[in-house]
N, C-alpha and C. Protein backbone atom coordinates (compact mmCIF):
# COMPACT_ATOMS: atom_id res chain seq x y z
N UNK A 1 45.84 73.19 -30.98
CA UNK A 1 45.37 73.84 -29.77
C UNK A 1 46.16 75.13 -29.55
N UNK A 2 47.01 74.88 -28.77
CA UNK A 2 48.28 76.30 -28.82
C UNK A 2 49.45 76.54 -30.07
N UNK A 3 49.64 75.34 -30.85
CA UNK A 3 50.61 74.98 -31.58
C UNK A 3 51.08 74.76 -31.17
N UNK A 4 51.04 73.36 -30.43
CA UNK A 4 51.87 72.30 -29.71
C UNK A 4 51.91 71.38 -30.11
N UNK A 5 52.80 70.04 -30.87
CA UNK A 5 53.26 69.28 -31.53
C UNK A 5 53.50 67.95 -30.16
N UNK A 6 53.37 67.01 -30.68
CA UNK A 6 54.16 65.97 -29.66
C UNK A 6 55.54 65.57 -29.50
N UNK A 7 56.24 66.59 -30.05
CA UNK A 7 57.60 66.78 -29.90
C UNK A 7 57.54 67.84 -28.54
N UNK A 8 57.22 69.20 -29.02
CA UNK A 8 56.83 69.84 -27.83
C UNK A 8 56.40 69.48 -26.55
N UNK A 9 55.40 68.59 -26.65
CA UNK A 9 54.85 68.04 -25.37
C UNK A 9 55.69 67.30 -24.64
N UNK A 10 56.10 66.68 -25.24
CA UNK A 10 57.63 65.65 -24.67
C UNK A 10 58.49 66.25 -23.57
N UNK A 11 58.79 67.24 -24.58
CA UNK A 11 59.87 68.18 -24.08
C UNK A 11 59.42 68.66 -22.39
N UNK A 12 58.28 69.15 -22.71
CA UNK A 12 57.23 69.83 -21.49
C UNK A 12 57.79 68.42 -20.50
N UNK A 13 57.03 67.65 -20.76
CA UNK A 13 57.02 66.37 -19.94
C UNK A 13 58.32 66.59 -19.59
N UNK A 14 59.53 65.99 -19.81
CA UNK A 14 60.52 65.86 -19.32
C UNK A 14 60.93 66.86 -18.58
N UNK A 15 60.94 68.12 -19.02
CA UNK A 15 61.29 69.07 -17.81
C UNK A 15 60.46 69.00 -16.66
N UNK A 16 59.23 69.12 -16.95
CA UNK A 16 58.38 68.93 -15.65
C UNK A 16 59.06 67.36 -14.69
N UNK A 17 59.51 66.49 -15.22
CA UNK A 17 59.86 65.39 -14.45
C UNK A 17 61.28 65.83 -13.78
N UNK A 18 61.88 66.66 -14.62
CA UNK A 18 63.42 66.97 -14.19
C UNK A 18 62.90 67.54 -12.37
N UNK A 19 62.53 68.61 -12.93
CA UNK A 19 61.89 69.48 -11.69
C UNK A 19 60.96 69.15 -10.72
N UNK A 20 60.22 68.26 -10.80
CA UNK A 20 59.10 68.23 -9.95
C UNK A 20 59.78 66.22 -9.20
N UNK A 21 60.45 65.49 -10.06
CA UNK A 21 60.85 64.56 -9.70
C UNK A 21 59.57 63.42 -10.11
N UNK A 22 59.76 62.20 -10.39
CA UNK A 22 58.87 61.46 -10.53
C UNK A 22 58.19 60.85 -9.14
N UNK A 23 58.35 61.02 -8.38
CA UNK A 23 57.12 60.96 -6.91
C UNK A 23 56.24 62.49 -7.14
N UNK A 24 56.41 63.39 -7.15
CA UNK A 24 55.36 64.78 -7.41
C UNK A 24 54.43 64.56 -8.42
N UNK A 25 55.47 64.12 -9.58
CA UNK A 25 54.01 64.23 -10.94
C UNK A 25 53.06 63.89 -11.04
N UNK A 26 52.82 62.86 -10.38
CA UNK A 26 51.10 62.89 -10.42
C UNK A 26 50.46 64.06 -9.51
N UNK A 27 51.06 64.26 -8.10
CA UNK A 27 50.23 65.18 -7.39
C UNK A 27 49.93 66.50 -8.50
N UNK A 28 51.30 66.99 -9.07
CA UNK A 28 51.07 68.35 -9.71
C UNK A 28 50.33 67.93 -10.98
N UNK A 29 49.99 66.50 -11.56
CA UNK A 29 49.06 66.62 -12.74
C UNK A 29 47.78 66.80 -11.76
N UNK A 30 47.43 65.48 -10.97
CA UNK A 30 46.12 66.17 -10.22
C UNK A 30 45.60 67.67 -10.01
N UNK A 31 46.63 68.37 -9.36
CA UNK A 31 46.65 69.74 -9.07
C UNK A 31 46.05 70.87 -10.37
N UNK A 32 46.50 70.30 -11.18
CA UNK A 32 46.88 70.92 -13.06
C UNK A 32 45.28 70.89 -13.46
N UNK A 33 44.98 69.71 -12.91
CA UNK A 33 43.51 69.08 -14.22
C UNK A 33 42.35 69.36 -12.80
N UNK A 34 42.61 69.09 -11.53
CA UNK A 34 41.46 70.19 -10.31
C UNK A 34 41.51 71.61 -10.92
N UNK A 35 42.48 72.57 -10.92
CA UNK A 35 42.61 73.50 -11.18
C UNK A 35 41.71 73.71 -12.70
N UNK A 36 42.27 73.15 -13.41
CA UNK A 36 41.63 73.72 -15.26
C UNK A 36 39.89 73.21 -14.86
N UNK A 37 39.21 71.75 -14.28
CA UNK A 37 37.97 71.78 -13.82
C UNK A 37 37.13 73.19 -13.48
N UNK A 38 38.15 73.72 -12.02
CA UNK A 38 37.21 74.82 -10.90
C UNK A 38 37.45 75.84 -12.34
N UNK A 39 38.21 75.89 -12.79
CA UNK A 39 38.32 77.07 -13.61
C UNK A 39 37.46 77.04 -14.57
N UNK A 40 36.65 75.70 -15.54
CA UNK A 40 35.69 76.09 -16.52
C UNK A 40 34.53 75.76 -16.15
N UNK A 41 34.44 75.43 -14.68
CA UNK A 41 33.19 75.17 -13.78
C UNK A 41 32.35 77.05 -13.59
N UNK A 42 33.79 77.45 -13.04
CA UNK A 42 33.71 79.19 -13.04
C UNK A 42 32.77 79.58 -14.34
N UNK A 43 33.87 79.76 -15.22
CA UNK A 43 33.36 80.49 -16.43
C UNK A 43 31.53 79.61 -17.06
N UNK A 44 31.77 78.67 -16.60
CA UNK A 44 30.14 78.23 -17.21
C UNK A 44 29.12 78.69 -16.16
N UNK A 45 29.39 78.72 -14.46
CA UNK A 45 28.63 79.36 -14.15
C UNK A 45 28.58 81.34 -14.10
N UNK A 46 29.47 81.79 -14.57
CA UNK A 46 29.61 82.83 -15.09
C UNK A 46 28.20 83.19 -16.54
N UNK A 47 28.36 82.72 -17.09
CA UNK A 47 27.37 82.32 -18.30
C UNK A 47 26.11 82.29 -18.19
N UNK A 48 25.61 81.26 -17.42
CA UNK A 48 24.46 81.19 -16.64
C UNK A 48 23.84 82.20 -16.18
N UNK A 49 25.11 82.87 -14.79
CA UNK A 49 24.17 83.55 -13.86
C UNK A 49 24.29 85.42 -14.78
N UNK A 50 24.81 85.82 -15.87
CA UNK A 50 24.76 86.70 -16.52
C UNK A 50 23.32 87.18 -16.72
N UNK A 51 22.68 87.89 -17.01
CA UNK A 51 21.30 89.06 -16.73
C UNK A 51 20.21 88.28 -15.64
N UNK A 52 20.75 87.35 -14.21
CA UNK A 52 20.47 87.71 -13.07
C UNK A 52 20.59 88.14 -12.79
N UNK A 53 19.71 88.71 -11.27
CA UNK A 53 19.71 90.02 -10.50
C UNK A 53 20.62 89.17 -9.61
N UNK A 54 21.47 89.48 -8.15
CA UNK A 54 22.53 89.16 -7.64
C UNK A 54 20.84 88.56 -6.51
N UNK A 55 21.35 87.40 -5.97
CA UNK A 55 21.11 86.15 -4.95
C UNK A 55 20.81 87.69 -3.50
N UNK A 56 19.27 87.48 -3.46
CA UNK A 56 19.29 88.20 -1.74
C UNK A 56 19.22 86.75 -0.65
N UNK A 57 19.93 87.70 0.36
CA UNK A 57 19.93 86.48 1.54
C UNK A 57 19.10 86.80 2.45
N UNK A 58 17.87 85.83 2.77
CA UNK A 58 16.85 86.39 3.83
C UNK A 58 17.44 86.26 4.94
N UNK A 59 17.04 86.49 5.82
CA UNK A 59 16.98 86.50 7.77
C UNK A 59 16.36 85.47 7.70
N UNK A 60 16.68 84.43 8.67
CA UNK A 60 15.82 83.17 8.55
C UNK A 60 15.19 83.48 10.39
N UNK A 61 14.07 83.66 10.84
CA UNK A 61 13.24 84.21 11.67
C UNK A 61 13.49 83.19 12.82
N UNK A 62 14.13 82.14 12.81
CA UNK A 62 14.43 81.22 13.74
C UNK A 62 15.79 81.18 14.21
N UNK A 63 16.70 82.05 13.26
CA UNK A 63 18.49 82.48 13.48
C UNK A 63 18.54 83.23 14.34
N UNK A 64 18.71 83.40 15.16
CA UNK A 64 19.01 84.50 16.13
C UNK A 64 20.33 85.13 15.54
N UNK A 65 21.44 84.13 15.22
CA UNK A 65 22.67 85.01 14.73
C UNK A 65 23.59 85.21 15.53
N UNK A 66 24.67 86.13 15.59
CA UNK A 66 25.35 86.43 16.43
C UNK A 66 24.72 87.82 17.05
N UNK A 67 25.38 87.61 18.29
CA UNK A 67 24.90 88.40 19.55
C UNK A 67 25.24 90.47 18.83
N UNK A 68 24.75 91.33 18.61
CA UNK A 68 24.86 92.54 18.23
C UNK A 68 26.23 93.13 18.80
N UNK A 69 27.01 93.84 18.27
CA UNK A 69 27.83 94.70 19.38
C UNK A 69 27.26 95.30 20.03
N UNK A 70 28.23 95.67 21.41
CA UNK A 70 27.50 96.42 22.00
C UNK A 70 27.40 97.65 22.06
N UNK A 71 26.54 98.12 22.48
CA UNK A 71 25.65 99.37 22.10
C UNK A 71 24.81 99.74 21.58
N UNK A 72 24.62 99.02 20.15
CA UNK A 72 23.78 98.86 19.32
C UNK A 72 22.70 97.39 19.28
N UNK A 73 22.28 97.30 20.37
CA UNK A 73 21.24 95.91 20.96
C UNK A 73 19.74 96.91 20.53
N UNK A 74 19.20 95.95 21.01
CA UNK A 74 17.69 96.26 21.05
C UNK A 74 17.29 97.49 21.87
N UNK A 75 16.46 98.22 21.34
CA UNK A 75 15.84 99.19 22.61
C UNK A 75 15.06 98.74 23.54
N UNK A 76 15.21 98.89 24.80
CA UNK A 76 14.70 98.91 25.88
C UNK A 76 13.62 98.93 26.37
């Protein structure tokens, strides 16, 4: 993969336990493997939405929305 050996990995491991303490490590593996997910979730919908035109957002005719600033309301 990177040229990482299971000697290497070890190593990884243990420092990460030095530092993070064995109550954290799971949160920061969770954290590690959410993170690498959103990240090739990204790039595949990256892929996909490539020679789409960009998403228009209609006015939905029943939204009123937020109230205009003022000044710029409706004419009279």
């Amino acid at each position: 993969m990177f040229g990482l050996g299971i000697p290497e990995l070890i190593v990884i491991l243990i420092i990460a336990l030095l530092v993070f303490g064995p109550g954290k490590l799971p949160d920061v593996g969770k954290f590690l493997g959410k993170g690498l997910r959103d990240f090739r979730d990204a790039l595949e919908r990256k892929g996909e939405d490539e020679g789409q035109p960009p998403a228009v957002k209609h006015h939905d005719a029943d939204d009123d929305g937020p109230p205009p600033p003022p000044g710029e309301g409706p004419a009279r």
